[in-house]
PDB file of N, CA and C in Angstrom:
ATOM      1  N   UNK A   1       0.815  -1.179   0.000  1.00  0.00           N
ATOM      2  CA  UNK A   1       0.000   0.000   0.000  1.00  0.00           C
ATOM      3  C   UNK A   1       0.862   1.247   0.000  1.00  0.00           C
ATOM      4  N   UNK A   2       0.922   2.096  -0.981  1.00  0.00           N
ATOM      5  CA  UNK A   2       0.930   3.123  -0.747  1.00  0.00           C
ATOM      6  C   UNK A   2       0.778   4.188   0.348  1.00  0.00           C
ATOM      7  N   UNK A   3       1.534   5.515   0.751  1.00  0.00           N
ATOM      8  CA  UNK A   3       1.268   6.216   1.477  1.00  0.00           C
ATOM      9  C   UNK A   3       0.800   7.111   0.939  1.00  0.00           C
ATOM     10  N   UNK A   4      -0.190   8.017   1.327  1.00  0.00           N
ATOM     11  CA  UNK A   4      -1.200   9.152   1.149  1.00  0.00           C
ATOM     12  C   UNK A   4      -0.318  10.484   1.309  1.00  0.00           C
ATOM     13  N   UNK A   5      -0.297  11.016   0.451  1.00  0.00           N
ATOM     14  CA  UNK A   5       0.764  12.615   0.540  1.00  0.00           C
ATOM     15  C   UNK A   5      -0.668  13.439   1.272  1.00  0.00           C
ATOM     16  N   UNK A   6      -0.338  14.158   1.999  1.00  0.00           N
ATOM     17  CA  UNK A   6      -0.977  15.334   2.354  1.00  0.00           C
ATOM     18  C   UNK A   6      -0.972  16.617   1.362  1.00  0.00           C
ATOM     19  N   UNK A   7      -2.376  17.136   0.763  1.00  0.00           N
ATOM     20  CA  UNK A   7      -2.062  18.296   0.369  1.00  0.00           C
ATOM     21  C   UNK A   7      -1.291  19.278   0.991  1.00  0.00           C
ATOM     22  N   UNK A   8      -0.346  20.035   0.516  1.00  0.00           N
ATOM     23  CA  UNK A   8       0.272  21.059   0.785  1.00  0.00           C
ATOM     24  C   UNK A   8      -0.811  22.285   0.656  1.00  0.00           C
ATOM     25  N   UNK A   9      -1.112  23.612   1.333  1.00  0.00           N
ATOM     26  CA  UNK A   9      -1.702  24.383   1.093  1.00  0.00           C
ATOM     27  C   UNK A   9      -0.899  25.299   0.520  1.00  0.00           C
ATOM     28  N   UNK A  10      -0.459  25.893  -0.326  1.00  0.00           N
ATOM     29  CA  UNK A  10       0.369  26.610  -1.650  1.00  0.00           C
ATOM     30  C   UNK A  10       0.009  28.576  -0.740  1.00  0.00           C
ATOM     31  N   UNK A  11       0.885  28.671  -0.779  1.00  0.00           N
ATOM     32  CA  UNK A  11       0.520  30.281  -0.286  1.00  0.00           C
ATOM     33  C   UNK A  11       1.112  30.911  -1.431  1.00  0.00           C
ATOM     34  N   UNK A  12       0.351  32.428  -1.573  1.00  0.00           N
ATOM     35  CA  UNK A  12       0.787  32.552  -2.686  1.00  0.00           C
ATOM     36  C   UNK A  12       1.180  34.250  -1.998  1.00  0.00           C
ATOM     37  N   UNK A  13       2.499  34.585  -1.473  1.00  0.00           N
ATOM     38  CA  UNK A  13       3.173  35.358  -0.999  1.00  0.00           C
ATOM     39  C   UNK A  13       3.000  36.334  -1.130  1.00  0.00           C
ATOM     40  N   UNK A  14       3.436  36.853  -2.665  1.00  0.00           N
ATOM     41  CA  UNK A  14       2.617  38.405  -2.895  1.00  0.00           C
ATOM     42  C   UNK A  14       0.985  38.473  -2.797  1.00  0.00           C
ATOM     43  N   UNK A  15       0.014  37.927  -2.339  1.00  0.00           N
ATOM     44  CA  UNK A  15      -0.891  38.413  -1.423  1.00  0.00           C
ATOM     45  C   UNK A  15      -0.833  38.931  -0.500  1.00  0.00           C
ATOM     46  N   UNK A  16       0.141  38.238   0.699  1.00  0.00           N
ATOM     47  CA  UNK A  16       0.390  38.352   1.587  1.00  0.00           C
ATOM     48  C   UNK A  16       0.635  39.699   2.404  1.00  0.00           C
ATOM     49  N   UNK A  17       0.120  40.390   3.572  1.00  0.00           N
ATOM     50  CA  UNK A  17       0.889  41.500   3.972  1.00  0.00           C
ATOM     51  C   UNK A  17       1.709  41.269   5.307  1.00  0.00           C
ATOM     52  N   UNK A  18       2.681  41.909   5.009  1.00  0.00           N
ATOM     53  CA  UNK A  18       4.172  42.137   6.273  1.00  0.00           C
ATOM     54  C   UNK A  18       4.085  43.358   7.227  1.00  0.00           C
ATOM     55  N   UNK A  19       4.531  42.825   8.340  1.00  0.00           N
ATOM     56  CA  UNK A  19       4.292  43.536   9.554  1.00  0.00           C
ATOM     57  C   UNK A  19       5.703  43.222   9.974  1.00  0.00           C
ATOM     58  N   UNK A  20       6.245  44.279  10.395  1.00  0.00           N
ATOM     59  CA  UNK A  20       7.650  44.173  11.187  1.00  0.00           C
ATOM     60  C   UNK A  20       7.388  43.953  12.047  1.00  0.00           C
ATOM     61  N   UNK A  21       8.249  43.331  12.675  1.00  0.00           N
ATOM     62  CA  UNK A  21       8.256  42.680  14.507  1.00  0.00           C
ATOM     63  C   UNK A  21       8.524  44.384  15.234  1.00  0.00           C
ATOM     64  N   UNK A  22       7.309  44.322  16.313  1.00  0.00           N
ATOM     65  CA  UNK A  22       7.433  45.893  16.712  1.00  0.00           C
ATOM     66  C   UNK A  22       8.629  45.813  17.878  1.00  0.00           C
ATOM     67  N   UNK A  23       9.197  44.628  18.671  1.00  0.00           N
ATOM     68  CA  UNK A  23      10.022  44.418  19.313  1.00  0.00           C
ATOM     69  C   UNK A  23      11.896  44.625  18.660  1.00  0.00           C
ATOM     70  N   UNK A  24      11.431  44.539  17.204  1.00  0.00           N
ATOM     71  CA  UNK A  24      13.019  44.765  16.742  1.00  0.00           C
ATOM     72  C   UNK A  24      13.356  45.852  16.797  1.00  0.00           C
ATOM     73  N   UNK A  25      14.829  45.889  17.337  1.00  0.00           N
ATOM     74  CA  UNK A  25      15.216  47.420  16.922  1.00  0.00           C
ATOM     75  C   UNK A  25      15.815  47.684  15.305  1.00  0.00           C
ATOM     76  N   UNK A  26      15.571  49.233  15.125  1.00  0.00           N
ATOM     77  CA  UNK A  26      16.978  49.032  14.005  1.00  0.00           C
ATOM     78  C   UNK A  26      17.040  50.352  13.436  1.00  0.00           C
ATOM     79  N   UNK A  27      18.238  50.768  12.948  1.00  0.00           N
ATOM     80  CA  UNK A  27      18.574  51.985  12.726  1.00  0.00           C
ATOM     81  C   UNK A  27      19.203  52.232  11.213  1.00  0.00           C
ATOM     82  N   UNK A  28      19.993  53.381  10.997  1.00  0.00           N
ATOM     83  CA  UNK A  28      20.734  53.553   9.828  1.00  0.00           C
ATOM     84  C   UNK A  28      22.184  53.550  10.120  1.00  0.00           C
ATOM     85  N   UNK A  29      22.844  53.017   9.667  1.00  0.00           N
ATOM     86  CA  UNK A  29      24.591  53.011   9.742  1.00  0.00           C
ATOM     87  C   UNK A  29      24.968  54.003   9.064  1.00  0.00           C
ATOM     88  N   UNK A  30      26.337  54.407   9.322  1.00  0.00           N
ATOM     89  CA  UNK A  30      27.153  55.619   8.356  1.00  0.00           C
ATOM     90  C   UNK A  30      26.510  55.299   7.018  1.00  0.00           C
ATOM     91  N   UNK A  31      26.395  54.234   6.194  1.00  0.00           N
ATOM     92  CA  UNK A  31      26.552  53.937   4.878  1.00  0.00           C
ATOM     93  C   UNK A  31      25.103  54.381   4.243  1.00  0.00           C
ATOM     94  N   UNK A  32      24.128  54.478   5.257  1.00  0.00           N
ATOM     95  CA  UNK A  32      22.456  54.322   4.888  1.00  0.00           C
ATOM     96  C   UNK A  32      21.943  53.108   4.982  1.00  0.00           C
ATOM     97  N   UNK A  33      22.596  52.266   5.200  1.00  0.00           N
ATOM     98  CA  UNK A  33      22.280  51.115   5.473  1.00  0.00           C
ATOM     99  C   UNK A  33      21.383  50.736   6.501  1.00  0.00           C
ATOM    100  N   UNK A  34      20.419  49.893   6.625  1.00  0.00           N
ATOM    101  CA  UNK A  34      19.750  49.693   7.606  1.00  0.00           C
ATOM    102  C   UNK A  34      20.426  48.007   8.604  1.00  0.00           C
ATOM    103  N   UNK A  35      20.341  49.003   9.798  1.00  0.00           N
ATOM    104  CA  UNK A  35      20.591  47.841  10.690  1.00  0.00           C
ATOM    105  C   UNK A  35      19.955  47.251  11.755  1.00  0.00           C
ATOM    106  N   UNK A  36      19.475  45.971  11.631  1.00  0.00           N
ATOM    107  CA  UNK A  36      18.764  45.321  13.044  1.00  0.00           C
ATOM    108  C   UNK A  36      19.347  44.772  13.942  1.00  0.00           C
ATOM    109  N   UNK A  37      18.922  45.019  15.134  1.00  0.00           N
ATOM    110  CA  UNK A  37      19.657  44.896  16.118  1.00  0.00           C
ATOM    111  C   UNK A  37      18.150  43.840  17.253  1.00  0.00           C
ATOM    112  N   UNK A  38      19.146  42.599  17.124  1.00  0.00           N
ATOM    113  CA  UNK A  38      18.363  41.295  17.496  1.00  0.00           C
ATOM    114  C   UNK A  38      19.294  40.941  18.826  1.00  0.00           C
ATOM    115  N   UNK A  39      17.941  40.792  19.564  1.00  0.00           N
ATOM    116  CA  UNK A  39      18.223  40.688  21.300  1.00  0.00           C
ATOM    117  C   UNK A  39      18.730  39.158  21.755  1.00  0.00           C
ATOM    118  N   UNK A  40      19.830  38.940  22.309  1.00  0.00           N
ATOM    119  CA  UNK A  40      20.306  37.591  22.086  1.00  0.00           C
ATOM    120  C   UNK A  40      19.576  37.036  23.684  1.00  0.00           C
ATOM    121  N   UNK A  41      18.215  36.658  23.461  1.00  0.00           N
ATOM    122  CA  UNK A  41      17.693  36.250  24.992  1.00  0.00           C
ATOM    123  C   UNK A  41      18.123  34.777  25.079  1.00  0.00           C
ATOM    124  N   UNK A  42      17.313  33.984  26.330  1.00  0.00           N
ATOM    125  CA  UNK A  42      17.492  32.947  26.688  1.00  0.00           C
ATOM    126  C   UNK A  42      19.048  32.562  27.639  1.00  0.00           C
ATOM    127  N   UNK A  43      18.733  31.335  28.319  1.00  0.00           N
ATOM    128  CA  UNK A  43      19.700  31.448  29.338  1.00  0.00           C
ATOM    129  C   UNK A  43      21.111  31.148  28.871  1.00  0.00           C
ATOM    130  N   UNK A  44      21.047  29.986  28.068  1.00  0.00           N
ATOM    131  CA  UNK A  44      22.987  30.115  27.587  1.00  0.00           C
ATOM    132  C   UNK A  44      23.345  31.495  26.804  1.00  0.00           C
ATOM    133  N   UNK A  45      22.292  32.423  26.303  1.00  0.00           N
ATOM    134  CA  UNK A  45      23.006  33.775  26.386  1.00  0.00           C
ATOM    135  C   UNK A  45      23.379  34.727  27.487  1.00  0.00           C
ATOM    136  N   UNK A  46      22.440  34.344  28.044  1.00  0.00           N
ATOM    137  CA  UNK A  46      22.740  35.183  29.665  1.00  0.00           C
ATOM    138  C   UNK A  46      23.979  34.692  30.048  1.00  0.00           C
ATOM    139  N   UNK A  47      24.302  33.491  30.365  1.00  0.00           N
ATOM    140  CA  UNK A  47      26.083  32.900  30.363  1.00  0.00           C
ATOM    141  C   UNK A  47      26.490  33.238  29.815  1.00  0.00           C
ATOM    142  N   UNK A  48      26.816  33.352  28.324  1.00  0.00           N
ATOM    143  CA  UNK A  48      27.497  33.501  27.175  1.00  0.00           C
ATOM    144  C   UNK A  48      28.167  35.345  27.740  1.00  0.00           C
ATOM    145  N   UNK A  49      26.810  36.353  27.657  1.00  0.00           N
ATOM    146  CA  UNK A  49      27.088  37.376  28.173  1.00  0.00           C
ATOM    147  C   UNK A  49      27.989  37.652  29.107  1.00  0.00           C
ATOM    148  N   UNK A  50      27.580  37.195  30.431  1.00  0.00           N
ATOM    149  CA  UNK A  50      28.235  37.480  32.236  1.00  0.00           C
ATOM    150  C   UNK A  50      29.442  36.955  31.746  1.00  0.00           C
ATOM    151  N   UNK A  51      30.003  35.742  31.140  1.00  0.00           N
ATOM    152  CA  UNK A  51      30.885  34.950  31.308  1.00  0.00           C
ATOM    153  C   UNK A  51      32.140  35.170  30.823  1.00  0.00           C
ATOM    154  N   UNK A  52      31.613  35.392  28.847  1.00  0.00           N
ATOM    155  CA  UNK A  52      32.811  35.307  27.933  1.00  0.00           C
ATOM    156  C   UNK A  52      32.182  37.107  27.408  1.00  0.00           C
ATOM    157  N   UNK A  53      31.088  37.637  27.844  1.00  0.00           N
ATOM    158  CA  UNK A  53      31.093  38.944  27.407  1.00  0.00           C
ATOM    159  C   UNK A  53      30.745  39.110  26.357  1.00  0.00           C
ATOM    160  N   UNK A  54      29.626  38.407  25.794  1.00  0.00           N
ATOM    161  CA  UNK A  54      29.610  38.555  24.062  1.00  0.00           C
ATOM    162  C   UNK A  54      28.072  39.958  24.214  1.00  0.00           C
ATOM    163  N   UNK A  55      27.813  40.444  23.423  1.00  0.00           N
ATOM    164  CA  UNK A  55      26.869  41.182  23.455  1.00  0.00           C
ATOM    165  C   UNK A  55      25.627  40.776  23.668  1.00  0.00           C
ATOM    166  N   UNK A  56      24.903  41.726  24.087  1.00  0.00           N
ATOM    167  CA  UNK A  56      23.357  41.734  24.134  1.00  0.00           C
ATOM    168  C   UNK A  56      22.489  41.464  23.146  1.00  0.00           C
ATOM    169  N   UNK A  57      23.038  42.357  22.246  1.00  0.00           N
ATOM    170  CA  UNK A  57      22.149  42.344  21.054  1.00  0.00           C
ATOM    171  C   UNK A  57      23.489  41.891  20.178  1.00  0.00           C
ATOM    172  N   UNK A  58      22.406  41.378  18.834  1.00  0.00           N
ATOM    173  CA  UNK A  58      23.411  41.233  17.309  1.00  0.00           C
ATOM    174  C   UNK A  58      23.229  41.695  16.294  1.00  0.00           C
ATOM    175  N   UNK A  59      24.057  42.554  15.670  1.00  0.00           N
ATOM    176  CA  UNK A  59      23.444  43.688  14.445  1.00  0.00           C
ATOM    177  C   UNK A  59      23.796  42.661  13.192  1.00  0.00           C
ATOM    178  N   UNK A  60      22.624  42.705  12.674  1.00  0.00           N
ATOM    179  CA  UNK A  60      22.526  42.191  11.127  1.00  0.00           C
ATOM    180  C   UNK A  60      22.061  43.430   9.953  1.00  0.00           C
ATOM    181  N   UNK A  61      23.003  43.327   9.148  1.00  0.00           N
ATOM    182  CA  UNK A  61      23.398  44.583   8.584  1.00  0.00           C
ATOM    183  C   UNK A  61      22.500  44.134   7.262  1.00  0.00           C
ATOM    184  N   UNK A  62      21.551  45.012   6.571  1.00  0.00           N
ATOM    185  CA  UNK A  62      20.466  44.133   5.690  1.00  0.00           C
ATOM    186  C   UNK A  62      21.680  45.475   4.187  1.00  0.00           C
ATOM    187  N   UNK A  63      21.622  44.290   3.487  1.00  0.00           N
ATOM    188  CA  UNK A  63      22.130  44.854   2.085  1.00  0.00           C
ATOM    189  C   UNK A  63      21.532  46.048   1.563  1.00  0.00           C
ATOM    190  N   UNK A  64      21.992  46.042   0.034  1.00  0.00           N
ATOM    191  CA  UNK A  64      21.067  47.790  -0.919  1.00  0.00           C
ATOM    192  C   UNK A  64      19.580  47.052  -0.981  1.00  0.00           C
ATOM    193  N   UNK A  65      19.472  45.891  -1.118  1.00  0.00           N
ATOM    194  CA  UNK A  65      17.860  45.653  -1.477  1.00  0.00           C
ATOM    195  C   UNK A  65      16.920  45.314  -0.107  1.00  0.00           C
ATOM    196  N   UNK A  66      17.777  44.773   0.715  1.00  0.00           N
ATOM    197  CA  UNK A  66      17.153  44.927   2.024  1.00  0.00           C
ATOM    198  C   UNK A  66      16.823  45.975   2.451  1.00  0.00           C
ATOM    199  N   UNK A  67      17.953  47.138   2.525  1.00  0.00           N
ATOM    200  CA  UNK A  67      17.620  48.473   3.063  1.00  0.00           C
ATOM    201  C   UNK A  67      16.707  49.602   1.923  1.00  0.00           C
ATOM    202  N   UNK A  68      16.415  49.087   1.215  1.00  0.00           N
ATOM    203  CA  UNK A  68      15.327  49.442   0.144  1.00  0.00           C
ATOM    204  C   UNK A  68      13.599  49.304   0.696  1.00  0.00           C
ATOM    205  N   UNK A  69      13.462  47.738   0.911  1.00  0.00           N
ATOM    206  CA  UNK A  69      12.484  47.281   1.451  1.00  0.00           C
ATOM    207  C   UNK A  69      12.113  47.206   3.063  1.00  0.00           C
ATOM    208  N   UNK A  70      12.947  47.403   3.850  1.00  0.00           N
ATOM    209  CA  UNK A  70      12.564  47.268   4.884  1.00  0.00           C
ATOM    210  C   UNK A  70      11.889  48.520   5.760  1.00  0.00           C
ATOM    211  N   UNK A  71      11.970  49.691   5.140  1.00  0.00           N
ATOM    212  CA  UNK A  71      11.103  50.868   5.719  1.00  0.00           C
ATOM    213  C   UNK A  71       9.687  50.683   4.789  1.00  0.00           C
ATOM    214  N   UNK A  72       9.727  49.708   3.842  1.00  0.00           N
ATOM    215  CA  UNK A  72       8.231  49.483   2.975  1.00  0.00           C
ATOM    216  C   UNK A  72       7.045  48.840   3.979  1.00  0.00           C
ATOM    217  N   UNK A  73       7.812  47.957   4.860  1.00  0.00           N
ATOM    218  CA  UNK A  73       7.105  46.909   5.485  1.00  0.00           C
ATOM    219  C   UNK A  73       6.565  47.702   6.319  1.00  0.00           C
ATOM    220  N   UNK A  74       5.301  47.707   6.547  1.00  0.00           N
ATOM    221  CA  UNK A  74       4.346  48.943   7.265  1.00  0.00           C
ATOM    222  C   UNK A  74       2.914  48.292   7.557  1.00  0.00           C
ATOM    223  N   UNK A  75       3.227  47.011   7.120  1.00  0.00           N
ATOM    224  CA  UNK A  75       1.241  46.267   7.861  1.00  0.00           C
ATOM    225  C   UNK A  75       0.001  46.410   6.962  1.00  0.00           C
ATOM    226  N   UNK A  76       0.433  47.769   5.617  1.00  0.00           N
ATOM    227  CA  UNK A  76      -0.380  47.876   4.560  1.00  0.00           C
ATOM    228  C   UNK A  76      -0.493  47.655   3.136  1.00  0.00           C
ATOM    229  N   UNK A  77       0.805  47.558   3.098  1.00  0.00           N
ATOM    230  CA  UNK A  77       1.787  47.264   1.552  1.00  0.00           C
ATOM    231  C   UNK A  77       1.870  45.978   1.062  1.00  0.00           C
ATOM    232  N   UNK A  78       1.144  45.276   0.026  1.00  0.00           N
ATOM    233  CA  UNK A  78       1.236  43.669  -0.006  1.00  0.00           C
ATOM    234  C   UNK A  78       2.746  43.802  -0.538  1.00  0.00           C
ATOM    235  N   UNK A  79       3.146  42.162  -0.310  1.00  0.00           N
ATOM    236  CA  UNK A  79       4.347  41.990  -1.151  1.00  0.00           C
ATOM    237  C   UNK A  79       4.256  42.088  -2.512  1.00  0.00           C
ATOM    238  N   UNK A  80       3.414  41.983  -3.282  1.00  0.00           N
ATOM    239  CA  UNK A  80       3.378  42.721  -4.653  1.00  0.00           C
ATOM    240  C   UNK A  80       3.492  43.899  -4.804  1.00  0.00           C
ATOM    241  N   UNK A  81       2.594  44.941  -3.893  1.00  0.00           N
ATOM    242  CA  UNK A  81       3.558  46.148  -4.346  1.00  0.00           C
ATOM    243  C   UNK A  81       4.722  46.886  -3.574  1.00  0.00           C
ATOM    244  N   UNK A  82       5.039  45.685  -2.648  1.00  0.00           N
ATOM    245  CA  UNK A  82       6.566  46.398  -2.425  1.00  0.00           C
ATOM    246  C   UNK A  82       7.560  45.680  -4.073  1.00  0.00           C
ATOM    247  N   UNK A  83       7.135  44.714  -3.930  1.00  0.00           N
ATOM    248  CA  UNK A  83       7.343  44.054  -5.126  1.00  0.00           C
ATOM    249  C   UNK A  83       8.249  45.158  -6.579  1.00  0.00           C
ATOM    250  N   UNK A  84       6.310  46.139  -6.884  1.00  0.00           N
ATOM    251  CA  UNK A  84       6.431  46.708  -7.627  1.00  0.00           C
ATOM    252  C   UNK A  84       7.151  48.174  -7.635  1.00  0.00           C
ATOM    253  N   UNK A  85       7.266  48.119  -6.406  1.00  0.00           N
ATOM    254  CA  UNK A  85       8.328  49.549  -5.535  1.00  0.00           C
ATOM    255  C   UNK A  85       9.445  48.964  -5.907  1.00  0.00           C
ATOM    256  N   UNK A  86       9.901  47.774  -6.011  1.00  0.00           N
ATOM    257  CA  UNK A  86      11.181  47.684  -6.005  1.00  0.00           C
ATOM    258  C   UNK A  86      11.830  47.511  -7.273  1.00  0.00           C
ATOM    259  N   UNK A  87      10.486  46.982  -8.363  1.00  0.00           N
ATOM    260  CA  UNK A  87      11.265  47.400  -9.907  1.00  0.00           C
ATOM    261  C   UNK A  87      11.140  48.539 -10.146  1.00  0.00           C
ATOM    262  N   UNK A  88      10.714  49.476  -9.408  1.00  0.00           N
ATOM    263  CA  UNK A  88      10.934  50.895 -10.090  1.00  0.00           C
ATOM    264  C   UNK A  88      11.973  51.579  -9.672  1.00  0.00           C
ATOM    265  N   UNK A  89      12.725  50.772  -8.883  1.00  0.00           N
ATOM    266  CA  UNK A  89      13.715  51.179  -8.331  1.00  0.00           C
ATOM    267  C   UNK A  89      14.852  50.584  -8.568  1.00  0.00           C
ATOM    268  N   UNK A  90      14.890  49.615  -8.860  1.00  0.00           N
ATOM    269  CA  UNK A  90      16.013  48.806  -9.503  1.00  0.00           C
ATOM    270  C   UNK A  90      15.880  48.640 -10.677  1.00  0.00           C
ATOM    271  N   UNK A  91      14.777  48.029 -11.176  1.00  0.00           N
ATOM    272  CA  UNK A  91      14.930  47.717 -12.911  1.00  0.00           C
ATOM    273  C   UNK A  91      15.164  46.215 -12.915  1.00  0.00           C
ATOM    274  N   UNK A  92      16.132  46.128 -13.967  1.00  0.00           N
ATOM    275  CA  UNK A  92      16.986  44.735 -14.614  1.00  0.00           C
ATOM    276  C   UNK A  92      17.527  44.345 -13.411  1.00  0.00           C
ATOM    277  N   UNK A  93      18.229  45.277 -12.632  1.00  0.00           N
ATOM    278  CA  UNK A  93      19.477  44.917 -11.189  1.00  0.00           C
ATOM    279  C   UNK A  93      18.520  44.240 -10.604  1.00  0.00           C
ATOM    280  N   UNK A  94      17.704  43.847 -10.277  1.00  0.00           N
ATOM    281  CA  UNK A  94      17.013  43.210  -9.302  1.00  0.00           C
ATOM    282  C   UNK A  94      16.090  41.940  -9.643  1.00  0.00           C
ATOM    283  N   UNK A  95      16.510  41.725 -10.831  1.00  0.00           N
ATOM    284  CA  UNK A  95      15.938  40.047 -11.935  1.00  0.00           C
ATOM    285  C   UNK A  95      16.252  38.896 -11.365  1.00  0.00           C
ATOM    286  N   UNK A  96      15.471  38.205 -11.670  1.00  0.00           N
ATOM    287  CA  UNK A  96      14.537  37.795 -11.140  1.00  0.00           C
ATOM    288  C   UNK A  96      13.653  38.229 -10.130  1.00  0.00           C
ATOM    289  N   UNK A  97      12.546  39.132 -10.467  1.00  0.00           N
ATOM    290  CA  UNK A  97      11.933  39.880  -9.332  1.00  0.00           C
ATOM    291  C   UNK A  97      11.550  38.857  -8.581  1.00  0.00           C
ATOM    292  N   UNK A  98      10.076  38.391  -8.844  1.00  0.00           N
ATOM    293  CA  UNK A  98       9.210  37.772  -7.845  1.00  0.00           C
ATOM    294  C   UNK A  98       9.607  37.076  -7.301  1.00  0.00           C
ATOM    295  N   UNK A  99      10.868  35.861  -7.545  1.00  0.00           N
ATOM    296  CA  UNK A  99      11.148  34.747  -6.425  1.00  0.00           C
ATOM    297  C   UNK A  99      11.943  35.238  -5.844  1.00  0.00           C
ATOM    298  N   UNK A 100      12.494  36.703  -6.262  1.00  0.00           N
ATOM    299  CA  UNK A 100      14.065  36.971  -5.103  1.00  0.00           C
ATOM    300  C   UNK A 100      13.334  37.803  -4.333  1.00  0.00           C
ATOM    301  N   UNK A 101      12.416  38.110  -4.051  1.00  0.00           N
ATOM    302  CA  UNK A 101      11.601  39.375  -3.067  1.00  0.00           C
ATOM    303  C   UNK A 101      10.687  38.185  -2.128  1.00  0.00           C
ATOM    304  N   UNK A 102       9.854  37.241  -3.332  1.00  0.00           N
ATOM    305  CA  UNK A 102       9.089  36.022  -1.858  1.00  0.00           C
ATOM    306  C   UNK A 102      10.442  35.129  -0.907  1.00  0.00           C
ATOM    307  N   UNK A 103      11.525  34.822  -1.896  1.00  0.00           N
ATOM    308  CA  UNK A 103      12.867  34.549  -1.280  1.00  0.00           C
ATOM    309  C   UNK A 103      12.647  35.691   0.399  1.00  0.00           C
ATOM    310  N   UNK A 104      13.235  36.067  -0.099  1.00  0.00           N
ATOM    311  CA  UNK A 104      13.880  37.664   0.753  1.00  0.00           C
ATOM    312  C   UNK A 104      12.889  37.375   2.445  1.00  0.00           C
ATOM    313  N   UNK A 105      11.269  37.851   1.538  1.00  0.00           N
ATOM    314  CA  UNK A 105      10.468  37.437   3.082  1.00  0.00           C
ATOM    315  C   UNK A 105      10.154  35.965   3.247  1.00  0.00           C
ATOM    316  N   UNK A 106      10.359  35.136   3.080  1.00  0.00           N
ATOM    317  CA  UNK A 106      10.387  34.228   3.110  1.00  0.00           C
ATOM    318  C   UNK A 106      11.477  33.608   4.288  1.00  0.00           C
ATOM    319  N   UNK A 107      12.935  34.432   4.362  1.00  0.00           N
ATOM    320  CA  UNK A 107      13.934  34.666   5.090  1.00  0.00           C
ATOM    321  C   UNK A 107      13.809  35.226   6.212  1.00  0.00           C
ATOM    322  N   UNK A 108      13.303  36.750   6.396  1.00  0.00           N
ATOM    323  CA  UNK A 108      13.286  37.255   7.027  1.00  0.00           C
ATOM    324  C   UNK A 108      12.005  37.007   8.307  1.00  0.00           C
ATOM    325  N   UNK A 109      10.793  36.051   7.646  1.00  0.00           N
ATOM    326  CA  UNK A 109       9.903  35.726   8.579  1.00  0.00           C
ATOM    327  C   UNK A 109      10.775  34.370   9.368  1.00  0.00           C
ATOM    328  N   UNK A 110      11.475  33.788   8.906  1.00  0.00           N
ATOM    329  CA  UNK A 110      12.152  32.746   9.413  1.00  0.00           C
ATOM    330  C   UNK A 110      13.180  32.726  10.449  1.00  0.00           C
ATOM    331  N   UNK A 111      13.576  34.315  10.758  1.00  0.00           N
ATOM    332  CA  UNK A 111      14.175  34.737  12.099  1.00  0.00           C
ATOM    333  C   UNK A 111      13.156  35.829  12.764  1.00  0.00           C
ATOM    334  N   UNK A 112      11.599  35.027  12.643  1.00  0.00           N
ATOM    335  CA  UNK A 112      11.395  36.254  13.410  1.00  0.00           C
ATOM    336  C   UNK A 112      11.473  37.487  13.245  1.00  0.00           C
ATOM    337  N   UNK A 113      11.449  38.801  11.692  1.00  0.00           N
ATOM    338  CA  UNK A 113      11.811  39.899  12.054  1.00  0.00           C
ATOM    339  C   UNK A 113      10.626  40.330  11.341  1.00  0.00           C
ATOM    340  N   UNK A 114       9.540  39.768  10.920  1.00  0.00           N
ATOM    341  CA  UNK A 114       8.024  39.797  10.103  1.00  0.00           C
ATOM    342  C   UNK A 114       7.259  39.023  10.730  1.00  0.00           C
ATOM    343  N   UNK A 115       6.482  39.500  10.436  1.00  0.00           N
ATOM    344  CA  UNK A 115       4.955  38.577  10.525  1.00  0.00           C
ATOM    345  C   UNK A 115       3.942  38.533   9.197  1.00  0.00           C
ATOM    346  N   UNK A 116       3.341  37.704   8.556  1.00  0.00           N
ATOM    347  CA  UNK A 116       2.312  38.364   7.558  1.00  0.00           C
ATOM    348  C   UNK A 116       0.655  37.979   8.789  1.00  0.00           C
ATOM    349  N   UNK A 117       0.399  39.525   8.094  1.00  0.00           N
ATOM    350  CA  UNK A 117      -1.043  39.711   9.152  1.00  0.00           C
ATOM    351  C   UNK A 117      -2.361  39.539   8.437  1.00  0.00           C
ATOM    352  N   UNK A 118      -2.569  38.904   7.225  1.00  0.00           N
ATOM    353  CA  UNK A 118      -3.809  37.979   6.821  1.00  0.00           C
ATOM    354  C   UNK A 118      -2.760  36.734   6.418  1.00  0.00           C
ATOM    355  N   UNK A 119      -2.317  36.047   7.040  1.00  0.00           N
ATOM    356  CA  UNK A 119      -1.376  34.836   6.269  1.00  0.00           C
ATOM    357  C   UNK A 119      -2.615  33.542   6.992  1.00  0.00           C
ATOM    358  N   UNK A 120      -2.968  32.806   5.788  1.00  0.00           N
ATOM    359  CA  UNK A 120      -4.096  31.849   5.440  1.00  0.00           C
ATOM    360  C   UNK A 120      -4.172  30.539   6.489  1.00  0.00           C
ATOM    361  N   UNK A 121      -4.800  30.180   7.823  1.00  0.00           N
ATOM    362  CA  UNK A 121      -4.622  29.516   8.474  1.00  0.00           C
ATOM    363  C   UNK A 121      -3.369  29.811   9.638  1.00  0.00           C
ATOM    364  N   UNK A 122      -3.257  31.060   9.916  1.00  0.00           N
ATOM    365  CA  UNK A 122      -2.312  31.172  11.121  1.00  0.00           C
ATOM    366  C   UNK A 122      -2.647  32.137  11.852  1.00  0.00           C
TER     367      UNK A 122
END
C-alpha cells in the first residue's frame, strides 16, 4: 500500500501582507544602510554574556535591497507592491523579481523579524 501525501496548502506570498516585529530594533549606519539589532535572549546567552562577554544584542546589517524594502514593510503594503516599488527602483538589477523578493520574506519571517497579518490559516 501506498502512502497518502498530504495536500500542501500553496501560499501565494505576494498576497500576503508584512508587519515588522514591533520588538526589533533598528537603525541607519554611516553607509544608509539599515541595521537590526536582534536581542540575544534565553539562558545560555545570559552565560554567554556574564561569562565570555559577548553582546546583548546582534546587528545584522540588511544589504542595498534589504535596506530598500525594509522601511516598505508597514502592515499595509502587499508583497506585490513592495514588489512593484522595487522594480521601479532597480529595474533589470534586481531580476529575477518575484522569487528573489518572496525569497527575501520568506527569510526574514524565518528569524522572526516579520509577521504576515492575513497569512491563510495562522
Amino acid at each position: 500500500m501506498g502512502r497518502k501525501k498530504k495536500k500542501q496548502e500553496s501560499i501565494n506570498y505576494l498576497d500576503l501582507i508584512p508587519e515588522r516585529n514591533e520588538a526589533l530594533r533598528w537603525h541607519r549606519d554611516l553607509k544608509e544602510r539599515i541595521v537590526l539589532e536582534v536581542e540575544n535572549k534565553g539562558i545560555m546567552n545570559k552565560v554567554a554574556q556574564s561569562l565570555f562577554h559577548k553582546p546583548r544584542f546582534t546587528k545584522v546589517h540588511l544589504d542595498k535591497l534589504g535596506t530598500f524594502i525594509w522601511p516598505l514593510i508597514d502592515g499595509t503594503r502587499t508583497v506585490a507592491d513592495i514588489a512593484d516599488l522595487v522594480k521601479e527602483e532597480f529595474g533589470k538589477e534586481a531580476e529575477p523579481l518575484y522569487p528573489r523578493i518572496v525569497k527575501y520574506f520568506q527569510i526574514v519571517e524565518s528569524y522572526s523579524f516579520i509577521k504576515f497579518v492575513n497569512m491563510p490559516g495562522k
